[in-house]
PDB file of N, CA and C in Angstrom:
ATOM      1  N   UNK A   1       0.835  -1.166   0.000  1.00  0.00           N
ATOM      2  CA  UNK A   1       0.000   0.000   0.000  1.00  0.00           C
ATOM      3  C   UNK A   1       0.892   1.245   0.000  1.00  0.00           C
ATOM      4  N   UNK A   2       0.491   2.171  -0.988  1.00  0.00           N
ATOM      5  CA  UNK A   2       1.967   3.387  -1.156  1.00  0.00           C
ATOM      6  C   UNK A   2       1.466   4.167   0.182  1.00  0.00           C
ATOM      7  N   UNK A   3       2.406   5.022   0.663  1.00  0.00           N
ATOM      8  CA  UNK A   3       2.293   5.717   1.642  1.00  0.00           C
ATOM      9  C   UNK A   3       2.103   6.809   1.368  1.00  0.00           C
ATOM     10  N   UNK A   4       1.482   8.027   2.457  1.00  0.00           N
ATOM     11  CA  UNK A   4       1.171   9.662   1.734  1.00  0.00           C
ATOM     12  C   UNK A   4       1.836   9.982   2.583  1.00  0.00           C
ATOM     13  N   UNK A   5       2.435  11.420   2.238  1.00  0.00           N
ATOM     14  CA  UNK A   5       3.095  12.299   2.873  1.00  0.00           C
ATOM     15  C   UNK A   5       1.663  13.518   3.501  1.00  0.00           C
ATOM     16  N   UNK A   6       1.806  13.360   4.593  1.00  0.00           N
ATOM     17  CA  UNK A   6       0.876  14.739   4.965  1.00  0.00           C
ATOM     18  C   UNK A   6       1.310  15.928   5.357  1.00  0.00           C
ATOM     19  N   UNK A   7       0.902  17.047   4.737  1.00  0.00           N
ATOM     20  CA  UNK A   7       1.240  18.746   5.278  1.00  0.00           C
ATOM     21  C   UNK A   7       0.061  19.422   5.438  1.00  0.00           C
ATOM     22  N   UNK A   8       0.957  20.462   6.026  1.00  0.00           N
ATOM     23  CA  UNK A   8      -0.150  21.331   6.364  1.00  0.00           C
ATOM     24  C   UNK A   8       0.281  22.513   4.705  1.00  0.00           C
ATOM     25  N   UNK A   9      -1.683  22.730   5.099  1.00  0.00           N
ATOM     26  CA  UNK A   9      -2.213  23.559   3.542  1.00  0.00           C
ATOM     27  C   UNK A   9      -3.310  24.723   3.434  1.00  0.00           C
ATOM     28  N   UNK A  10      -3.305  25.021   5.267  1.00  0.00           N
ATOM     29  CA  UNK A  10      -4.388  25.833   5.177  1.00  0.00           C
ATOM     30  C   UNK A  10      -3.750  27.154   4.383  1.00  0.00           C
ATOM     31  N   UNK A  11      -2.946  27.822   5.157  1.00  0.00           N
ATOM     32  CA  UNK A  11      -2.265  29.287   4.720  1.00  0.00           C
ATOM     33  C   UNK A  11      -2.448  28.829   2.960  1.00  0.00           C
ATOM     34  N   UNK A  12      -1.600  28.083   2.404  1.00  0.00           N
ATOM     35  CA  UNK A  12      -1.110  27.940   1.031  1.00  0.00           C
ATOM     36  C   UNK A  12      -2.557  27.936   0.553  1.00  0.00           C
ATOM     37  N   UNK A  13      -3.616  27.036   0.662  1.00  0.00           N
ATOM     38  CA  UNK A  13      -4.966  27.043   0.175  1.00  0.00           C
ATOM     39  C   UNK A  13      -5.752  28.547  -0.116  1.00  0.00           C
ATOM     40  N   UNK A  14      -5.356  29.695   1.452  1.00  0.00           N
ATOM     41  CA  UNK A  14      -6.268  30.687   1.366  1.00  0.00           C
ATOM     42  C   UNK A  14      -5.474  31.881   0.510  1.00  0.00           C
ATOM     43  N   UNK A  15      -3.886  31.508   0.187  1.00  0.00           N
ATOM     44  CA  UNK A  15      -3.527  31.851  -0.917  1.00  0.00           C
ATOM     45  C   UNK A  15      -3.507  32.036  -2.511  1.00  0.00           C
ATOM     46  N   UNK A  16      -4.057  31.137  -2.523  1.00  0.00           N
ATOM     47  CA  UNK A  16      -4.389  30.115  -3.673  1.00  0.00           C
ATOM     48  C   UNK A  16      -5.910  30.721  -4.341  1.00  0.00           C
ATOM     49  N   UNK A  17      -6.903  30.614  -2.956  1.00  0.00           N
ATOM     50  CA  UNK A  17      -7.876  31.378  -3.341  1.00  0.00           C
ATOM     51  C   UNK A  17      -8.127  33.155  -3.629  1.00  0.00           C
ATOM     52  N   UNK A  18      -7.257  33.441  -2.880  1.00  0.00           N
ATOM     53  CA  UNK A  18      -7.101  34.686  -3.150  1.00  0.00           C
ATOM     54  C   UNK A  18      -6.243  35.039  -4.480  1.00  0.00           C
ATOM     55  N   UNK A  19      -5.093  34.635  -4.997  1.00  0.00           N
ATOM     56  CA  UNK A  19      -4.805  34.962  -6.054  1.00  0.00           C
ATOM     57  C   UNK A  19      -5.756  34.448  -7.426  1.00  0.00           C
ATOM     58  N   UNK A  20      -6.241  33.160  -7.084  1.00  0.00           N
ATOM     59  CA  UNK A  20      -7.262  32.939  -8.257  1.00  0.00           C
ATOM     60  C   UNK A  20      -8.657  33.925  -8.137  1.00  0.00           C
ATOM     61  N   UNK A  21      -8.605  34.735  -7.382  1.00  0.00           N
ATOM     62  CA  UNK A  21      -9.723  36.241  -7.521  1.00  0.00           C
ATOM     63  C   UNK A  21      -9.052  37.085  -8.291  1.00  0.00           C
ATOM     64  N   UNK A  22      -8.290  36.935  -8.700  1.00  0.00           N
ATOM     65  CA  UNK A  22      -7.366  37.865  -9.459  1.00  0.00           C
ATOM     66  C   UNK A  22      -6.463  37.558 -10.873  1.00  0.00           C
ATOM     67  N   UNK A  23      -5.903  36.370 -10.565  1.00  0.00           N
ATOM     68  CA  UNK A  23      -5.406  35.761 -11.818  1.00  0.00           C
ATOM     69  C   UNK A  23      -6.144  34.889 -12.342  1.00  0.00           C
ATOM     70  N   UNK A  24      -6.417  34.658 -13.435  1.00  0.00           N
ATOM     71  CA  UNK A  24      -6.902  32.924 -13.770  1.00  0.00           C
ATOM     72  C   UNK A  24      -6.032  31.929 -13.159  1.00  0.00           C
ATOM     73  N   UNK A  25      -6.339  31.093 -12.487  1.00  0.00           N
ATOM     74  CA  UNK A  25      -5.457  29.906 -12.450  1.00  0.00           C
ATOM     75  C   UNK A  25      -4.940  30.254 -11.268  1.00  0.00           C
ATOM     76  N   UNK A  26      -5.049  31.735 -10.487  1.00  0.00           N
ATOM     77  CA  UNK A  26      -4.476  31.715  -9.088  1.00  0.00           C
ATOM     78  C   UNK A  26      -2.527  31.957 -10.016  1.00  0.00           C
ATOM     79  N   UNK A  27      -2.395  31.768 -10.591  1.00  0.00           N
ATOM     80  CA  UNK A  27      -0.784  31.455 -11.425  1.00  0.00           C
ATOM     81  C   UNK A  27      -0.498  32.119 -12.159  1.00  0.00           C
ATOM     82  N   UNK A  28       0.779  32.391 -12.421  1.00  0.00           N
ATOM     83  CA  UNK A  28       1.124  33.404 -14.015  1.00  0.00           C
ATOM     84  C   UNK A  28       1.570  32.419 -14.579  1.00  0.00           C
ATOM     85  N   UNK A  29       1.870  31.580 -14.322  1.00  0.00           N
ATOM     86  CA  UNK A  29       2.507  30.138 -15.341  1.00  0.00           C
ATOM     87  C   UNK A  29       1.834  29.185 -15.228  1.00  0.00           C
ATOM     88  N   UNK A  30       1.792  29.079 -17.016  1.00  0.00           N
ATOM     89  CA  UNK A  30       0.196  27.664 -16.958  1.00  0.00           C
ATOM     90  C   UNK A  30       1.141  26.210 -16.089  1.00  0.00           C
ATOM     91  N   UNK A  31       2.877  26.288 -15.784  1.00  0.00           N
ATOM     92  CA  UNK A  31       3.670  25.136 -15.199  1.00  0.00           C
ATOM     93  C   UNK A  31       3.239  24.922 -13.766  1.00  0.00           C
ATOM     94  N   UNK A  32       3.249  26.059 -13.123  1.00  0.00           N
ATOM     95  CA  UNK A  32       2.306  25.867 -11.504  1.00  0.00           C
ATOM     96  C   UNK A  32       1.050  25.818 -11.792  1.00  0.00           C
ATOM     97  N   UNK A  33      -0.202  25.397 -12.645  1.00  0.00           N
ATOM     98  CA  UNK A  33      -1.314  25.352 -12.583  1.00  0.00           C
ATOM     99  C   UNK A  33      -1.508  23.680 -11.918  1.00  0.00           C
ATOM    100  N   UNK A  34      -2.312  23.597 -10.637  1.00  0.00           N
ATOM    101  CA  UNK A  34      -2.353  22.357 -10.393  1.00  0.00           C
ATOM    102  C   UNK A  34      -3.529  22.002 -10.764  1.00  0.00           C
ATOM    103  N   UNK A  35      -4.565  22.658 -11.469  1.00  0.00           N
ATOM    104  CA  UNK A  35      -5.898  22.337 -11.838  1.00  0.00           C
ATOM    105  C   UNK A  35      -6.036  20.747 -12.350  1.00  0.00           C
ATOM    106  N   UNK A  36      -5.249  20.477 -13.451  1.00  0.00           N
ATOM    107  CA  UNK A  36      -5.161  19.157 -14.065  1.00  0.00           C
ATOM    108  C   UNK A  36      -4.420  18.127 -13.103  1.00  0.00           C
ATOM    109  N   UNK A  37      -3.635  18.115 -12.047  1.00  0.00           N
ATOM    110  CA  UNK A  37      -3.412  17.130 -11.306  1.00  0.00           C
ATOM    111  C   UNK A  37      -3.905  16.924 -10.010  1.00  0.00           C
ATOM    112  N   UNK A  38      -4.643  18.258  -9.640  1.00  0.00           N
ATOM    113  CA  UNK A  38      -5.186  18.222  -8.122  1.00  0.00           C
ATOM    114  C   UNK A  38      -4.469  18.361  -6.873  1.00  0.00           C
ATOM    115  N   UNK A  39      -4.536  18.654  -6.122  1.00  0.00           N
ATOM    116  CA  UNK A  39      -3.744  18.806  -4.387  1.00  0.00           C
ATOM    117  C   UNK A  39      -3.691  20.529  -4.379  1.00  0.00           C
ATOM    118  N   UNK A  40      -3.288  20.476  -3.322  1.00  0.00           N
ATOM    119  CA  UNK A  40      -2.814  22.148  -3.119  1.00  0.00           C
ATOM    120  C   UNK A  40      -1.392  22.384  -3.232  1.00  0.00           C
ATOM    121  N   UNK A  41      -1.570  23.508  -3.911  1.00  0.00           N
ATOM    122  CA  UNK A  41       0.160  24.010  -4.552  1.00  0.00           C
ATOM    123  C   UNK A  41       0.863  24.892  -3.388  1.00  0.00           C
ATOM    124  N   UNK A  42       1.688  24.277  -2.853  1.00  0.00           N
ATOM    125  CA  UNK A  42       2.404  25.438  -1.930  1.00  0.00           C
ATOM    126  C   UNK A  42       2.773  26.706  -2.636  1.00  0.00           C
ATOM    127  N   UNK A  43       2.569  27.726  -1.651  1.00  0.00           N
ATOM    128  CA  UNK A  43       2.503  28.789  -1.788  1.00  0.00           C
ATOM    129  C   UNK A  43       4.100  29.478  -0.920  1.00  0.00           C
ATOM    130  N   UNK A  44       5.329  29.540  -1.904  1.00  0.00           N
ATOM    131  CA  UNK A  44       6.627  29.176  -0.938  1.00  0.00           C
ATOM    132  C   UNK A  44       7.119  30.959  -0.580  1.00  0.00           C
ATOM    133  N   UNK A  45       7.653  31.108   0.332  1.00  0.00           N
ATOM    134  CA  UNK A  45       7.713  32.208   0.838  1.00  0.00           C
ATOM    135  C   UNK A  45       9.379  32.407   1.695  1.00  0.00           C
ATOM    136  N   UNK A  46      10.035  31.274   1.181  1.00  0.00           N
ATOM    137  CA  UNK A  46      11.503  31.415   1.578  1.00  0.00           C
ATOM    138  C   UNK A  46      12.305  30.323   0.927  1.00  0.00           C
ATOM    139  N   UNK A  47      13.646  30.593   0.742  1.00  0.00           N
ATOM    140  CA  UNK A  47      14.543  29.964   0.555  1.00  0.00           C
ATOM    141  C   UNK A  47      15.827  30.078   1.131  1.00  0.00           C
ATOM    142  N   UNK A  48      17.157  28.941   1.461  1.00  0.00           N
ATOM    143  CA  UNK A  48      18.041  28.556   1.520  1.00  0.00           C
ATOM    144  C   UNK A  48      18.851  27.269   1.408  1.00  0.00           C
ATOM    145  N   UNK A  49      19.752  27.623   0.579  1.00  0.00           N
ATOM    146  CA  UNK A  49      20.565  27.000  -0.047  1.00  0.00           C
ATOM    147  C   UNK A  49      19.850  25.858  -0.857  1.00  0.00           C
ATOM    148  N   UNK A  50      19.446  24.764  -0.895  1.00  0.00           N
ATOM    149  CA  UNK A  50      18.755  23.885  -1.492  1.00  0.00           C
ATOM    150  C   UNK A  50      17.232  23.831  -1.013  1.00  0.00           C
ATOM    151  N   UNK A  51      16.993  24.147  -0.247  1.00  0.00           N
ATOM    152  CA  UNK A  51      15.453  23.776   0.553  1.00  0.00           C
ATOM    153  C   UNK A  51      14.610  25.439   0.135  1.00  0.00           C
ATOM    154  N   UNK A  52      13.465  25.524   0.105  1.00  0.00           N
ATOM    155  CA  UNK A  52      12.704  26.200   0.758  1.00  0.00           C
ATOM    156  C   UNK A  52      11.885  26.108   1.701  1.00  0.00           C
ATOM    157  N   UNK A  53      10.783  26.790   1.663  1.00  0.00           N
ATOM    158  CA  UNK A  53       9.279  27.028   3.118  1.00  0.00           C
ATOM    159  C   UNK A  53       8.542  27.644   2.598  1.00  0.00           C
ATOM    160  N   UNK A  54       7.535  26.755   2.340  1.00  0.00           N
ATOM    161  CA  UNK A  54       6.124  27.607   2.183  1.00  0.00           C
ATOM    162  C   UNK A  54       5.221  28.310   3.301  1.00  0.00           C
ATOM    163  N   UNK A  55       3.942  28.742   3.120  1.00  0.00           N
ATOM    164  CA  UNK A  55       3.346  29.867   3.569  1.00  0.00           C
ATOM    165  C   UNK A  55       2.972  28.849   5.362  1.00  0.00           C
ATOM    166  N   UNK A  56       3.004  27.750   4.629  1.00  0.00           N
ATOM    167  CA  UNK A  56       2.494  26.726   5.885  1.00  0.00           C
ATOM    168  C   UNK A  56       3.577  26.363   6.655  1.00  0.00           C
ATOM    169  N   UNK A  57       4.919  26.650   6.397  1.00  0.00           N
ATOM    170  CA  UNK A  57       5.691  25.987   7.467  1.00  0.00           C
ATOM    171  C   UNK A  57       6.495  25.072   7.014  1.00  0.00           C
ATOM    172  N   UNK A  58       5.790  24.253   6.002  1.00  0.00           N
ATOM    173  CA  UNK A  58       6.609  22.832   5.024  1.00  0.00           C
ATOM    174  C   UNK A  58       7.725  23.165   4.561  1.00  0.00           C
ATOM    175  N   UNK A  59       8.445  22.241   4.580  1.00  0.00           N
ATOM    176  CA  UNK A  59      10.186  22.327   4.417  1.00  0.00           C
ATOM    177  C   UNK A  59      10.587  21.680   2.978  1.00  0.00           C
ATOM    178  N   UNK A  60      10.881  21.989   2.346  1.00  0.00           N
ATOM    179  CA  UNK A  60      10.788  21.100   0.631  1.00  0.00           C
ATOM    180  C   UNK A  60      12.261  21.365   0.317  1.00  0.00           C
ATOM    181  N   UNK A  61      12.720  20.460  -0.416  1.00  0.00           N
ATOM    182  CA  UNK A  61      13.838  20.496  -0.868  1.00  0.00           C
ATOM    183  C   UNK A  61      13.698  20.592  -2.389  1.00  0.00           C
ATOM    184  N   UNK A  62      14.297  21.848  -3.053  1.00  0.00           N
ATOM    185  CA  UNK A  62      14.493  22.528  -4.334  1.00  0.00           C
ATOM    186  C   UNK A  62      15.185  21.796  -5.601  1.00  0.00           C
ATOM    187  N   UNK A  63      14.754  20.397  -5.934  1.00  0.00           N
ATOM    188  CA  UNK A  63      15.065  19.774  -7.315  1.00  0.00           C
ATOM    189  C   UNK A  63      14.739  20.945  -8.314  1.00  0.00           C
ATOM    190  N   UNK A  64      14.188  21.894  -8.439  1.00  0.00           N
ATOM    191  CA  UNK A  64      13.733  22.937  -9.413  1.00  0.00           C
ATOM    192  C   UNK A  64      15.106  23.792 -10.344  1.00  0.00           C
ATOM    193  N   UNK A  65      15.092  24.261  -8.733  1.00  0.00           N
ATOM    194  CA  UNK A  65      16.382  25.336  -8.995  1.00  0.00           C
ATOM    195  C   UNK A  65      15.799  26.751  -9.585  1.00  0.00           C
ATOM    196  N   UNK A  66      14.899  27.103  -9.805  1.00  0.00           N
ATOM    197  CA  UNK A  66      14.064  27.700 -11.004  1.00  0.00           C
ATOM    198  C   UNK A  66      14.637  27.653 -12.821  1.00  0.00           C
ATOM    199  N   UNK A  67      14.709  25.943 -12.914  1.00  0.00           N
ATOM    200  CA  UNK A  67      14.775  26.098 -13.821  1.00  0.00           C
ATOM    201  C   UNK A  67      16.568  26.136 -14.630  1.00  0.00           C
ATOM    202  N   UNK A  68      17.311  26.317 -13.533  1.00  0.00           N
ATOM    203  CA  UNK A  68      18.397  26.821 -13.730  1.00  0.00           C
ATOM    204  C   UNK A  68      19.088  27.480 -13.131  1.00  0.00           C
ATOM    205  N   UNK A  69      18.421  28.641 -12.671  1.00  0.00           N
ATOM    206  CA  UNK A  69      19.462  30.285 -12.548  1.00  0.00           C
ATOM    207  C   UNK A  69      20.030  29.945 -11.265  1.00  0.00           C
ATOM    208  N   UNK A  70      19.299  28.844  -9.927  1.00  0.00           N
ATOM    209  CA  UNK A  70      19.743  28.424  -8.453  1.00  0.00           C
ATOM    210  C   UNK A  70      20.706  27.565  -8.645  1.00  0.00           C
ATOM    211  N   UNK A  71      21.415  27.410  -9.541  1.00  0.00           N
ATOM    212  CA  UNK A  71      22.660  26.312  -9.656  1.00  0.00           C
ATOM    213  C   UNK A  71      23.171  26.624  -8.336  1.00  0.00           C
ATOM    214  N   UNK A  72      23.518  27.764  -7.929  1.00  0.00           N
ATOM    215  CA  UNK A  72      24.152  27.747  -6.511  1.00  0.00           C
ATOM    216  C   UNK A  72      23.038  27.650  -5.302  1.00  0.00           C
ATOM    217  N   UNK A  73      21.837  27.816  -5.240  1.00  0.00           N
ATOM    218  CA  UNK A  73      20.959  27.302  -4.236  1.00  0.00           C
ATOM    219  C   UNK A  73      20.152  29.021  -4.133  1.00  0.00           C
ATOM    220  N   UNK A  74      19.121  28.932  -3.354  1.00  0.00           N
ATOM    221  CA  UNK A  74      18.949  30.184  -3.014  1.00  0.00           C
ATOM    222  C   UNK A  74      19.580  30.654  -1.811  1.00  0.00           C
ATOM    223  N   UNK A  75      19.598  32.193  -2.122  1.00  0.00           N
ATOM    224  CA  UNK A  75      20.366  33.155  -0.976  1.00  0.00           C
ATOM    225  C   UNK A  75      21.546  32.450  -1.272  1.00  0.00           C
ATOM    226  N   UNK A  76      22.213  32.154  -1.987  1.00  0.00           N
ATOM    227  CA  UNK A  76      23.822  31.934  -1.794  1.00  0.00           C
ATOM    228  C   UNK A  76      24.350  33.276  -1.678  1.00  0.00           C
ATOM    229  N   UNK A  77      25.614  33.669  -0.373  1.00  0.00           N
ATOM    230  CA  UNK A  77      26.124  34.525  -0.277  1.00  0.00           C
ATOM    231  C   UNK A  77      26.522  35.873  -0.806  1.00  0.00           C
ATOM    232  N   UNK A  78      27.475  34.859  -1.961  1.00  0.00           N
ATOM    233  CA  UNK A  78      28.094  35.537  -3.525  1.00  0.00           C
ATOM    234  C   UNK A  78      26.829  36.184  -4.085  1.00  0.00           C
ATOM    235  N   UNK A  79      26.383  35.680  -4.499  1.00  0.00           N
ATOM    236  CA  UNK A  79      24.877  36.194  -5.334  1.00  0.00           C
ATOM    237  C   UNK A  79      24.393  37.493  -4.572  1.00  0.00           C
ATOM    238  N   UNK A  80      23.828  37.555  -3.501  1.00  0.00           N
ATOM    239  CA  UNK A  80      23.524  37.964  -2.436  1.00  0.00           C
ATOM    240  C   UNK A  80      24.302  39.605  -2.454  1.00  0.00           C
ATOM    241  N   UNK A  81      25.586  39.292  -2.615  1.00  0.00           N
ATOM    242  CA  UNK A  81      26.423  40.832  -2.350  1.00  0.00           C
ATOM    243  C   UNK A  81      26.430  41.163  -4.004  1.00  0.00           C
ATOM    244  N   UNK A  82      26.409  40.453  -4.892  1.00  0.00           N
ATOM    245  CA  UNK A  82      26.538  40.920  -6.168  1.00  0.00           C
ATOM    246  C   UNK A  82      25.197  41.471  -6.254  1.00  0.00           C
ATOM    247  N   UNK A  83      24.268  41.463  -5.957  1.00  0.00           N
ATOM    248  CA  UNK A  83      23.047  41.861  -6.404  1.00  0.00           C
ATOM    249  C   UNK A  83      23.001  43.083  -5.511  1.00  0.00           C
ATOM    250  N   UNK A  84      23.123  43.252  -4.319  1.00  0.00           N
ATOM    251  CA  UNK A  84      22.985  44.416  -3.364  1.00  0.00           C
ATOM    252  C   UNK A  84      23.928  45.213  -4.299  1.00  0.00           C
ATOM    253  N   UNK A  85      25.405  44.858  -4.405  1.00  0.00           N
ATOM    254  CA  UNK A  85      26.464  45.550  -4.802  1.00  0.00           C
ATOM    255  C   UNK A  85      25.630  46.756  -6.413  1.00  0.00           C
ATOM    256  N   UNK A  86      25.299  45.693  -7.170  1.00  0.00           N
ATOM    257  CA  UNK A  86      24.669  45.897  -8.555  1.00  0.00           C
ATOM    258  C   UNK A  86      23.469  47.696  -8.178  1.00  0.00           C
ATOM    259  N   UNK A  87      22.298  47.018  -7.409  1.00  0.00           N
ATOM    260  CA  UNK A  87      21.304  47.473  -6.837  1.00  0.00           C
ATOM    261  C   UNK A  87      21.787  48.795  -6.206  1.00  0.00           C
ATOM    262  N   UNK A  88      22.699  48.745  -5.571  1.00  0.00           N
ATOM    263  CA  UNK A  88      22.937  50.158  -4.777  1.00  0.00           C
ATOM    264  C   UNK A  88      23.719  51.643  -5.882  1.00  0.00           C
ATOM    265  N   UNK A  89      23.941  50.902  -7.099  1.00  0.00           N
ATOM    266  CA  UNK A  89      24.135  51.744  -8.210  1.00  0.00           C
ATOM    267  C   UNK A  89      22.570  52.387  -8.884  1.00  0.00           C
ATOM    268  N   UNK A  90      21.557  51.791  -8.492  1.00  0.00           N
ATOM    269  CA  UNK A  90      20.148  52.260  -9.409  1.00  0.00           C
ATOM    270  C   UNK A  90      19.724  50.405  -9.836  1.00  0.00           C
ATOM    271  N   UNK A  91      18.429  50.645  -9.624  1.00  0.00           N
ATOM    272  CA  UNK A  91      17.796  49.223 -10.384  1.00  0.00           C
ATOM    273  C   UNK A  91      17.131  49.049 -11.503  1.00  0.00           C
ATOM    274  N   UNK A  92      16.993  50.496 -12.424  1.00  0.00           N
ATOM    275  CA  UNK A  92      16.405  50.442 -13.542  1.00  0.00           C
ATOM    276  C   UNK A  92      16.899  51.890 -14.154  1.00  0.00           C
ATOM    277  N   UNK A  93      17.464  51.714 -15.231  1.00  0.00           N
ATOM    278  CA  UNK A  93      17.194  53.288 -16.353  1.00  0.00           C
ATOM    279  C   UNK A  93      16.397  53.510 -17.357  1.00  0.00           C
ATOM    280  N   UNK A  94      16.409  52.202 -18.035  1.00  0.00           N
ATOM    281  CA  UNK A  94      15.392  52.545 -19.356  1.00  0.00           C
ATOM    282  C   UNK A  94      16.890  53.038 -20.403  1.00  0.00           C
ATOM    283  N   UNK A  95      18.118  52.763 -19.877  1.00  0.00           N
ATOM    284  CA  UNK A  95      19.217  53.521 -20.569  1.00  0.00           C
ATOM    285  C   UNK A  95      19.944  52.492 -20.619  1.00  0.00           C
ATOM    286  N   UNK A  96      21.175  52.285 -21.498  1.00  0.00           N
ATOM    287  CA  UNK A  96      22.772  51.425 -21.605  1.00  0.00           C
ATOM    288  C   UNK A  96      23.362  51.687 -20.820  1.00  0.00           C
ATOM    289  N   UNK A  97      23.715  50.424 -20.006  1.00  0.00           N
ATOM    290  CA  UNK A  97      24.724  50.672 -19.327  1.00  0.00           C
ATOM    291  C   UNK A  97      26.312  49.680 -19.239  1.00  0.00           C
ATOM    292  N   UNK A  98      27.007  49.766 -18.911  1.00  0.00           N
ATOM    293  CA  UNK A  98      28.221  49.022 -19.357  1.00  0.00           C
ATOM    294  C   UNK A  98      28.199  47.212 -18.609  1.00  0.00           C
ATOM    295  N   UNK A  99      27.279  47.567 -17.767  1.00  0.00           N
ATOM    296  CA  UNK A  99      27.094  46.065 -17.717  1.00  0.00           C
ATOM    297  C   UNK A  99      26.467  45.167 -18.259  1.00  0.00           C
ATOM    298  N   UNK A 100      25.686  45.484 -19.799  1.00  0.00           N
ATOM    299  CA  UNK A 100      25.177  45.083 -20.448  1.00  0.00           C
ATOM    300  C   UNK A 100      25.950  44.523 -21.609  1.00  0.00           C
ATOM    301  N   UNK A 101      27.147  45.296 -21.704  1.00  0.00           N
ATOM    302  CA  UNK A 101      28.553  45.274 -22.630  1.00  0.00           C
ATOM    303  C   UNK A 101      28.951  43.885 -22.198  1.00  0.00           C
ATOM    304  N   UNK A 102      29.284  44.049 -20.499  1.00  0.00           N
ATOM    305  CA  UNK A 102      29.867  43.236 -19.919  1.00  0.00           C
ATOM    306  C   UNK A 102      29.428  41.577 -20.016  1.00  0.00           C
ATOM    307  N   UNK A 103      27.831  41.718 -19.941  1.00  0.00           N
ATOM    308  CA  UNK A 103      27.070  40.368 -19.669  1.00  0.00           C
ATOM    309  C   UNK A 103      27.110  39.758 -21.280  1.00  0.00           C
ATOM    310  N   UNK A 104      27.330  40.761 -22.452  1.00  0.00           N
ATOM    311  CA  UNK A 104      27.434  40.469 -24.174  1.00  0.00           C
ATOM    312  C   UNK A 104      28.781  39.719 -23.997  1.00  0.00           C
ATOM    313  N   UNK A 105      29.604  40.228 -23.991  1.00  0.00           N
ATOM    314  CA  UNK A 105      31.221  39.545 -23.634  1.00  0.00           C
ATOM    315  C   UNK A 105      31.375  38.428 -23.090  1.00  0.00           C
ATOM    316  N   UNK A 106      30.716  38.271 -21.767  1.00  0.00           N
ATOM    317  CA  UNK A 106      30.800  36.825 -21.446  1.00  0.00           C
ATOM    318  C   UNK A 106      30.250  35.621 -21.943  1.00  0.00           C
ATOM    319  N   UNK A 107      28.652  35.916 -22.608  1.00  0.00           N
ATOM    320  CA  UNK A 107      28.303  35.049 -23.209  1.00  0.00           C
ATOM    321  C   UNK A 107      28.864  34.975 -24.420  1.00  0.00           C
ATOM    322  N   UNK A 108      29.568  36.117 -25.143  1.00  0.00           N
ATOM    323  CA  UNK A 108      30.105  35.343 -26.519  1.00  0.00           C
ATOM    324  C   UNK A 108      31.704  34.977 -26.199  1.00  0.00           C
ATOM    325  N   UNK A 109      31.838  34.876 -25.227  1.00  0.00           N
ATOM    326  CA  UNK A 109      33.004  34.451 -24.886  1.00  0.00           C
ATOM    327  C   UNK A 109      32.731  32.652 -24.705  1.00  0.00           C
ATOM    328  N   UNK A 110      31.525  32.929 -24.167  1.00  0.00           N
ATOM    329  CA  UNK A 110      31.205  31.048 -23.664  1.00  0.00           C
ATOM    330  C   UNK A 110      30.842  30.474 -24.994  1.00  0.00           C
ATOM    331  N   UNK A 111      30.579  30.831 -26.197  1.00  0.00           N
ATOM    332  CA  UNK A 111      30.318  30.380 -27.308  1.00  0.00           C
ATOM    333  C   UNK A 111      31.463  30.363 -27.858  1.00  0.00           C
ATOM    334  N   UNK A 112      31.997  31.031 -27.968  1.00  0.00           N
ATOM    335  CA  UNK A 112      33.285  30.934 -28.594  1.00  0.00           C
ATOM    336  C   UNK A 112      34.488  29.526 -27.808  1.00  0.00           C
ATOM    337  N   UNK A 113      34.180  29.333 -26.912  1.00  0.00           N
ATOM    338  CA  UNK A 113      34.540  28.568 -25.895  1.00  0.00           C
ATOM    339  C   UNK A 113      34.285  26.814 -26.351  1.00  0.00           C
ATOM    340  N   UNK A 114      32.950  27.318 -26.640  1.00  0.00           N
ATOM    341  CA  UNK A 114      31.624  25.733 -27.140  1.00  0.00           C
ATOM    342  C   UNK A 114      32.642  25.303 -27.844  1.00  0.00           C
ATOM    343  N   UNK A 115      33.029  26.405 -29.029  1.00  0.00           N
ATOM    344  CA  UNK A 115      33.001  26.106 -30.866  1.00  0.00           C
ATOM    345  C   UNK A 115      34.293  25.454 -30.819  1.00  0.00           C
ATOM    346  N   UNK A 116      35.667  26.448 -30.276  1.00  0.00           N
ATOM    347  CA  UNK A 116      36.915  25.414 -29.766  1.00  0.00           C
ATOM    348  C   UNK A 116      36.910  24.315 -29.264  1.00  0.00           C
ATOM    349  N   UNK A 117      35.910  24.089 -28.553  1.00  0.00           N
ATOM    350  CA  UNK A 117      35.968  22.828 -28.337  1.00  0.00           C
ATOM    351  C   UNK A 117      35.033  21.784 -29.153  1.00  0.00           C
ATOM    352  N   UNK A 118      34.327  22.076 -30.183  1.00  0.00           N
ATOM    353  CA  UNK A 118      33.941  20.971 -30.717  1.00  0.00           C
ATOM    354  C   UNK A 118      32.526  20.988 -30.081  1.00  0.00           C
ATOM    355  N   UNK A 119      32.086  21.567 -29.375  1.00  0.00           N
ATOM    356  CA  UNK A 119      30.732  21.274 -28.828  1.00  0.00           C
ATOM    357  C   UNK A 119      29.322  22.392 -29.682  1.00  0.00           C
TER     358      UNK A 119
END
């Protein structure tokens, strides 16, 4: 007989209902829509290093990563001061700025990187 894991789902549930008064689907991404598989979708409200915490307390461990960009986990340190560091210059212009130069360079640097090697 398979076994269930039980959590708690009230908070995450009255979340859930409240953003679906507002969004379709409660979601901006049809990927968190749990409509077609059913249960309640935690509603997560922290992270570190591999794990997060949702609205309820539940402790989950982050196979996600979002996708990618958490290769180092959330709140990793480094990240952490680079972004404050970044941020305390202005967080938006609507203008060029040289770190845009900077972030062009590295990625055609990593392509250029691929091609030497055959990949």
């Amino acid at each position: 007989m398979p076994s269930t894991v039980s959590r708690k789902v009230e908070q995450s549930r009255r979340l859930q209902q409240r953003a679906e008064s507002m969004i379709p689907g409660g979601v901006n991404s049809p990927v968190r829509a749990f409509g077609s598989v059913g249960g309640d979708p935690p509603f997560i409200v922290r992270g570190k290093g591999s794990r997060m915490w949702d609205a309820d307390e539940n402790e989950f461990i982050d196979y996600v990563g979002s996708w990618g960009p958490l290769i180092l986990g959330h709140a990793a340190p480094d990240v952490l001061d680079a972004i404050v560091g970044a941020a305390c210059n202005g967080t938006s212009f609507g203008a060029s700025t040289p770190a845009e130069a900077d972030l062009a360079e590295l990625v055609i640097s990593a392509f250029r990187t691929c091609r030497k090697f055959g990949s």
